[in-house]
N, C-alpha and C. Protein backbone atom coordinates (compact mmCIF):
# COMPACT_ATOMS: atom_id res chain seq x y z
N UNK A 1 14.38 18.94 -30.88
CA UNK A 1 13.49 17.83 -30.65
C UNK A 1 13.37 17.59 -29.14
N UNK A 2 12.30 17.81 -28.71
CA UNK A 2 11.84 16.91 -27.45
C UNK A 2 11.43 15.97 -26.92
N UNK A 3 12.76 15.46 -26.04
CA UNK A 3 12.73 14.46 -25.57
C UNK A 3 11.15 13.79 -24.86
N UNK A 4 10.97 12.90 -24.73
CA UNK A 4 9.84 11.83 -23.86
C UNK A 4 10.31 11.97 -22.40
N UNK A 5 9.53 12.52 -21.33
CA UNK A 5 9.41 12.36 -20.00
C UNK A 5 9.03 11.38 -19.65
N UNK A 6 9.63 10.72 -18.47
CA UNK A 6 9.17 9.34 -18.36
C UNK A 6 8.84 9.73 -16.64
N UNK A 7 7.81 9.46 -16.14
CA UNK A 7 7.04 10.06 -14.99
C UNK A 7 7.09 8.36 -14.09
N UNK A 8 7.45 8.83 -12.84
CA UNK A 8 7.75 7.61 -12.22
C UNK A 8 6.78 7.80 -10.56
N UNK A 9 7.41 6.85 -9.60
CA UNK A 9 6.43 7.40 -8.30
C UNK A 9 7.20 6.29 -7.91
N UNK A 10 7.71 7.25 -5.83
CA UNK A 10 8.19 6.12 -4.93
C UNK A 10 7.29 5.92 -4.43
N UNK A 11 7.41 4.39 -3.86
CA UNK A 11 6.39 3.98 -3.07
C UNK A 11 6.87 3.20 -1.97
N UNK A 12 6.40 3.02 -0.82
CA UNK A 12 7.26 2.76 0.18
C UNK A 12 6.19 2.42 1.07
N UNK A 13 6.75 1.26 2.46
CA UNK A 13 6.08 1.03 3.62
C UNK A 13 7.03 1.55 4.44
N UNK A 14 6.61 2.06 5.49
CA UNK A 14 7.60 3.07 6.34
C UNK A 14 7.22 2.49 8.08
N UNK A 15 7.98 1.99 8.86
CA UNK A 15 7.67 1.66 10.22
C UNK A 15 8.31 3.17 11.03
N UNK A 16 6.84 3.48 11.51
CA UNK A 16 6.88 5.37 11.96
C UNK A 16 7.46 5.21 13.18
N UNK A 17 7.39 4.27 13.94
CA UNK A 17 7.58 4.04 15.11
C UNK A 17 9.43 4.03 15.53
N UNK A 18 10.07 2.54 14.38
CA UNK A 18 11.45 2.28 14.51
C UNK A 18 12.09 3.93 13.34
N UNK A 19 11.12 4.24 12.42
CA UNK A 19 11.62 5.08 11.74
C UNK A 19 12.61 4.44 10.67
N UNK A 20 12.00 3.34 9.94
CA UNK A 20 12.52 2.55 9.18
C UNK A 20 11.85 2.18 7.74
N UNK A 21 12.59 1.64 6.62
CA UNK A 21 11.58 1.76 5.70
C UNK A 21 11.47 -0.03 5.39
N UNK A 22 10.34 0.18 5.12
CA UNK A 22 10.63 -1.77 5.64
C UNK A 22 10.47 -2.25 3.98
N UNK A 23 10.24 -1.92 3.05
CA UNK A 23 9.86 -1.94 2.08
C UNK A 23 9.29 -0.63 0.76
N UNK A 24 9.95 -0.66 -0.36
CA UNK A 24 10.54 0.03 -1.49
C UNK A 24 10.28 0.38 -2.89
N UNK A 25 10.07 0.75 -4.03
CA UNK A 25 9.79 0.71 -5.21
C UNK A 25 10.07 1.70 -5.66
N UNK A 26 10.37 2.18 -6.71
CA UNK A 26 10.01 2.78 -7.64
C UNK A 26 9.76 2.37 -9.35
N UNK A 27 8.61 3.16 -9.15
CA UNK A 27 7.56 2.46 -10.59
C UNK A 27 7.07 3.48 -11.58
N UNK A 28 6.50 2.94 -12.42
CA UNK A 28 5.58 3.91 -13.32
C UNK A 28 4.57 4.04 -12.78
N UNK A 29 4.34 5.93 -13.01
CA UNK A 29 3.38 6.05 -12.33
C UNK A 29 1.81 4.97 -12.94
N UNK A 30 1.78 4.11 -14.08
CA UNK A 30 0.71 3.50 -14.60
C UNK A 30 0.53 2.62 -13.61
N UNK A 31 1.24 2.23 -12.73
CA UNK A 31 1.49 0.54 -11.93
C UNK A 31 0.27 1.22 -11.02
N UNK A 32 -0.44 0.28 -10.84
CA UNK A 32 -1.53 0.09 -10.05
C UNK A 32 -1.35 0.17 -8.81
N UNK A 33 -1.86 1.25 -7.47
CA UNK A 33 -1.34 1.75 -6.37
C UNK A 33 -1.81 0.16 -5.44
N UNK A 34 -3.08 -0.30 -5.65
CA UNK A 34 -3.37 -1.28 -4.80
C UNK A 34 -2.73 -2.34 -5.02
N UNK A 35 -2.40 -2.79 -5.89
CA UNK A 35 -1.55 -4.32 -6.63
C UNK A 35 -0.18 -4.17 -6.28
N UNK A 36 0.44 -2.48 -5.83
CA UNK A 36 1.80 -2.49 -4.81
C UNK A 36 1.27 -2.44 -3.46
N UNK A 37 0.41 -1.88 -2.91
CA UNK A 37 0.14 -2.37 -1.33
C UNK A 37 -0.04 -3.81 -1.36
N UNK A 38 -0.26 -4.65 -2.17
CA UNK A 38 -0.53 -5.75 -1.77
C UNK A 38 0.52 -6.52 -2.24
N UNK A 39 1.69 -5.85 -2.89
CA UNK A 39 3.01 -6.80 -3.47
C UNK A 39 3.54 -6.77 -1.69
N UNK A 40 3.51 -5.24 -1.52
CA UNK A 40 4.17 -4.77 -0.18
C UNK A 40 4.07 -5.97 0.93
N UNK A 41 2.51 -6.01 1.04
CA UNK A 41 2.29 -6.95 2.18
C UNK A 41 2.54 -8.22 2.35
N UNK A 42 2.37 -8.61 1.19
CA UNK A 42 3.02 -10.12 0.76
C UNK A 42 4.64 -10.21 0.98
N UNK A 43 5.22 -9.58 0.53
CA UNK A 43 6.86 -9.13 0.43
C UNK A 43 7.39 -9.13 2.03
N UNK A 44 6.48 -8.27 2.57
CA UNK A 44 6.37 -7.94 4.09
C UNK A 44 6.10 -9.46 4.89
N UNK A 45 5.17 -10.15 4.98
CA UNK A 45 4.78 -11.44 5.65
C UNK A 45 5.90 -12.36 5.04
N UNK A 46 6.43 -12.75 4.29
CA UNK A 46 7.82 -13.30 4.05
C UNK A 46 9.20 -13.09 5.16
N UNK A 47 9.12 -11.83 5.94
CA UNK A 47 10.19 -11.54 6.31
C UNK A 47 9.62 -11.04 7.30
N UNK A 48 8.55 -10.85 7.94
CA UNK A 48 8.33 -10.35 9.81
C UNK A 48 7.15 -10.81 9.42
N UNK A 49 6.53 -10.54 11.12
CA UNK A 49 5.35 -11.83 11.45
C UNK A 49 4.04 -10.14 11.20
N UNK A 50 3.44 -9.88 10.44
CA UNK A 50 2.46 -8.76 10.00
C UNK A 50 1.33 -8.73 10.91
N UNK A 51 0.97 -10.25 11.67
CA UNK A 51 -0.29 -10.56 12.48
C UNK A 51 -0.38 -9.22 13.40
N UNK A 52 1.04 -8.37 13.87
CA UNK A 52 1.38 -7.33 14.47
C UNK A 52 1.39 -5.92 13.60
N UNK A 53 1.55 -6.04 12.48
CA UNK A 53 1.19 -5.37 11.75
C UNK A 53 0.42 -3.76 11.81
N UNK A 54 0.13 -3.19 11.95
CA UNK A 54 -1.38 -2.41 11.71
C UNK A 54 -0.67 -1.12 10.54
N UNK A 55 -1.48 -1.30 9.63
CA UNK A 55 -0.92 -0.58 8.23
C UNK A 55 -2.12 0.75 7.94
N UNK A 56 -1.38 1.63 7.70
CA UNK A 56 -2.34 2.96 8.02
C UNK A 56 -2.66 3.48 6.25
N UNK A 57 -3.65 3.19 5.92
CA UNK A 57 -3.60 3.89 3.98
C UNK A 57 -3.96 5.50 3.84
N UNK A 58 -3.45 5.47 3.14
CA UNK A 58 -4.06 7.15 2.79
C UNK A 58 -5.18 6.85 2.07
N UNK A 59 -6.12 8.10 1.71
CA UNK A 59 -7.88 7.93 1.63
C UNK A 59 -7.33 8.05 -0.15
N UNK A 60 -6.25 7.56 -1.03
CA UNK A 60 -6.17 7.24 -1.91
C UNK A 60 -7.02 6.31 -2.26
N UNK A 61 -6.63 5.34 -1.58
CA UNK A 61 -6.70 3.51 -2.10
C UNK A 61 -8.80 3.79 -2.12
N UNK A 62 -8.76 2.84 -3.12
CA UNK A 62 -9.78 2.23 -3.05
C UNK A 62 -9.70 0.83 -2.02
N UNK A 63 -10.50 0.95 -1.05
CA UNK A 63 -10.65 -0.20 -0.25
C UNK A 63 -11.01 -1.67 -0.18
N UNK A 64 -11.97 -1.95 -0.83
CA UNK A 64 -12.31 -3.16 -0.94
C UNK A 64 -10.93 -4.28 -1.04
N UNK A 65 -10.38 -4.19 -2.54
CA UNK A 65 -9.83 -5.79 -2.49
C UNK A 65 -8.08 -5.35 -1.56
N UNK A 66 -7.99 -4.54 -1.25
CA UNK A 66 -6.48 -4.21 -0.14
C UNK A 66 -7.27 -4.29 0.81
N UNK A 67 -8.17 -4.14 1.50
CA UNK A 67 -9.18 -4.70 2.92
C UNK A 67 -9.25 -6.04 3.13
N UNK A 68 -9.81 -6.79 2.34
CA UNK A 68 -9.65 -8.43 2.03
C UNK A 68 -8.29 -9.17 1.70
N UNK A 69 -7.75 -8.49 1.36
CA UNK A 69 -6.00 -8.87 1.48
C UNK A 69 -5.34 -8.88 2.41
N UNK A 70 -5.54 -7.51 3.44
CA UNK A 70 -5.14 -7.41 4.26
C UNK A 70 -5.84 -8.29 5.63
N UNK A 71 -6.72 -8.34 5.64
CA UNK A 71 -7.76 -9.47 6.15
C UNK A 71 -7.12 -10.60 5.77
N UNK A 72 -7.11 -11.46 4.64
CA UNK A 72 -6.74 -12.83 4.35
C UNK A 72 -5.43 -12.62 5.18
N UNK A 73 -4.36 -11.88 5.22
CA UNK A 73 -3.50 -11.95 5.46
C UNK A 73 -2.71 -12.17 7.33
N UNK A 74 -4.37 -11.42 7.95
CA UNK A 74 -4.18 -12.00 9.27
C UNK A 74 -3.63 -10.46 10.04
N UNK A 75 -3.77 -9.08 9.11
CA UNK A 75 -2.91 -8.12 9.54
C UNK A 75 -4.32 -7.45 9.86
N UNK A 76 -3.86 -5.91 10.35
CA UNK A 76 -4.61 -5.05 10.73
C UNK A 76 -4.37 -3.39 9.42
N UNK A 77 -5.19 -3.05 9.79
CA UNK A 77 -5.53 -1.57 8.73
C UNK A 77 -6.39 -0.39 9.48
N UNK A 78 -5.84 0.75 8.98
CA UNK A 78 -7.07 2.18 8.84
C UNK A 78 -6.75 2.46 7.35
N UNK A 79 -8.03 2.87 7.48
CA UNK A 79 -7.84 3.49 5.91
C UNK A 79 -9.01 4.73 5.89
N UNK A 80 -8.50 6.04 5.55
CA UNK A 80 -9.67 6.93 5.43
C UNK A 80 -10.65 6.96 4.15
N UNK A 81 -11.38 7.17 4.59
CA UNK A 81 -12.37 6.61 3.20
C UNK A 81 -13.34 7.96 2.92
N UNK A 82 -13.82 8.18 1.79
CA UNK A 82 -14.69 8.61 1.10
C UNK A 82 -15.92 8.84 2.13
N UNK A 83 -16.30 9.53 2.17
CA UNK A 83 -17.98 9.88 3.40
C UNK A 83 -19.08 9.02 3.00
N UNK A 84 -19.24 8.58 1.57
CA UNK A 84 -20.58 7.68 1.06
C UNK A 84 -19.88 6.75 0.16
N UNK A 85 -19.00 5.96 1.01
CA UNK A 85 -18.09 5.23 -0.44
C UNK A 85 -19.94 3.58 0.15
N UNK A 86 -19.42 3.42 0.90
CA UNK A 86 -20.21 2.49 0.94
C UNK A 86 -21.57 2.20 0.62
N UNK A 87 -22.09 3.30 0.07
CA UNK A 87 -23.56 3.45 -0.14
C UNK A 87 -24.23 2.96 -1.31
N UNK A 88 -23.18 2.55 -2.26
CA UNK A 88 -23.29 2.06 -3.50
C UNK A 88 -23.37 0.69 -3.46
């Protein structure tokens, strides 16, 4: 009988600079990638001042509502994007 694989994913905020991980997870891979960048950032502004911030995404994320989060939040972002994401 074969067992059930249970498929997981780390996820992490990483300061490249101090070479530190400032923040952690591991989840199912089902957990929604943007709803943890934005646990992250929240989690993050609790415990250092983010206004300094500048958070780099991989051209994963869908942009919109982690753009406006990160915006409400007073922080900075790149994010690589799609060549015609905006055209829609």
């Amino acid at each position: 009988m074969l067992k059930e694989k249970n498929t997981v994913r780390v996820s992490c905020f990483i300061d490249i600079h101090f070479k530190h991980i400032l923040t952690t997870k591991i989840v199912e891979t089902t957990v929604n990638e943007i709803k943890l960048a934005i646990e992250y950032l929240e989690n993050l502004k609790e415990r250092i001042n983010i206004t300094k911030l500048f958070t780099v995404y991989d051209r994963g994320y869908l942009p919109i509502e982690l753009m406006m989060k990160t915006i409400d939040l007073d922080s900075k972002f790149l994010i690589q994007l799609p060549k015609n994401i905006f055209r829609h």
